[in-house]
Protein backbone atom coordinates (compact mmCIF):
# COMPACT_ATOMS: atom_id res chain seq x y z
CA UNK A 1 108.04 101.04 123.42
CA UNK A 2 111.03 102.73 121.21
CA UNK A 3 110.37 103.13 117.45
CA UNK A 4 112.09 100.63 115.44
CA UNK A 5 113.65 100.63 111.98
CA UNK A 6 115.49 98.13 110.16
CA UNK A 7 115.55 95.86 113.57
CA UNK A 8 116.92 98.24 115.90
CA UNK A 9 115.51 100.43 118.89
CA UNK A 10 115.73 104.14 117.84
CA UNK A 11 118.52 104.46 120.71
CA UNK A 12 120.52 101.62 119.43
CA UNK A 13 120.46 103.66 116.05
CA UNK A 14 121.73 106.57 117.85
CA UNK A 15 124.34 104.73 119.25
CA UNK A 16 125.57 102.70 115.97
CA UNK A 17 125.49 106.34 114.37
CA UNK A 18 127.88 107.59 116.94
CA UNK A 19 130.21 104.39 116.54
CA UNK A 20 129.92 105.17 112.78
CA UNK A 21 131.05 108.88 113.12
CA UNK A 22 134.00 108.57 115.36
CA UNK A 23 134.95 105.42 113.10
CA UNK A 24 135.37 108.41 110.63
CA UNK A 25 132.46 106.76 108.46
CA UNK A 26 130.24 109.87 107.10
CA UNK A 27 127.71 108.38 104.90
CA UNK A 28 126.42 105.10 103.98
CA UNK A 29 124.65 103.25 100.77
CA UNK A 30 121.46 101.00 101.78
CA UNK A 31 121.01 98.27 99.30
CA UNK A 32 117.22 97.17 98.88
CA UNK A 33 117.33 92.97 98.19
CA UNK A 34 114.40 91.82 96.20
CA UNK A 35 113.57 88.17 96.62
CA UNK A 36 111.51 85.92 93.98
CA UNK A 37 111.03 82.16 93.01
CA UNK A 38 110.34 79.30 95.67
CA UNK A 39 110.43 79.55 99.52
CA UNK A 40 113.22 76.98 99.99
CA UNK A 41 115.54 78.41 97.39
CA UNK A 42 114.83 81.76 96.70
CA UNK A 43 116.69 84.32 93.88
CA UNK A 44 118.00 87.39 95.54
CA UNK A 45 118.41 90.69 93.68
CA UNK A 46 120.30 93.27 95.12
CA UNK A 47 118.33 96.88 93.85
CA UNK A 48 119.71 100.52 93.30
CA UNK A 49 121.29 101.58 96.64
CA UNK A 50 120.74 105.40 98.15
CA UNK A 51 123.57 107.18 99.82
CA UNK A 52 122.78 108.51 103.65
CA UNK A 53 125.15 110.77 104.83
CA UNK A 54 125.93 110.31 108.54
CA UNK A 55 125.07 113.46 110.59
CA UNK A 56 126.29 114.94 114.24
């Protein structure tokens, strides 16, 4: 079974990270969301983001 993160197969994370890098993309900011109140219409609160910088 391949280790997953954030809904994708460690190899499918390789392979975005390669699109990424010859897209000339070198980092990326990841964006926590924080959800409260009811179930049918819930607030969404977007949180501090951290930078990720996009390595060979």
């Amino acid at each position: 079974m391949h280790k997953v993160r954030d809904g994708l197969a460690q190899s499918e994370q390789v392979v975005a990270r390669d699109q990424l890098l010859a897209a000339g993309v070198r980092g990326l900011v990841r964006f926590p969301v924080r959800k409260a109140g009811s179930t049918s219409a819930p607030e969404r609160q977007v949180l501090a983001g951290t930078f990720e910088a996009l390595t060979v």
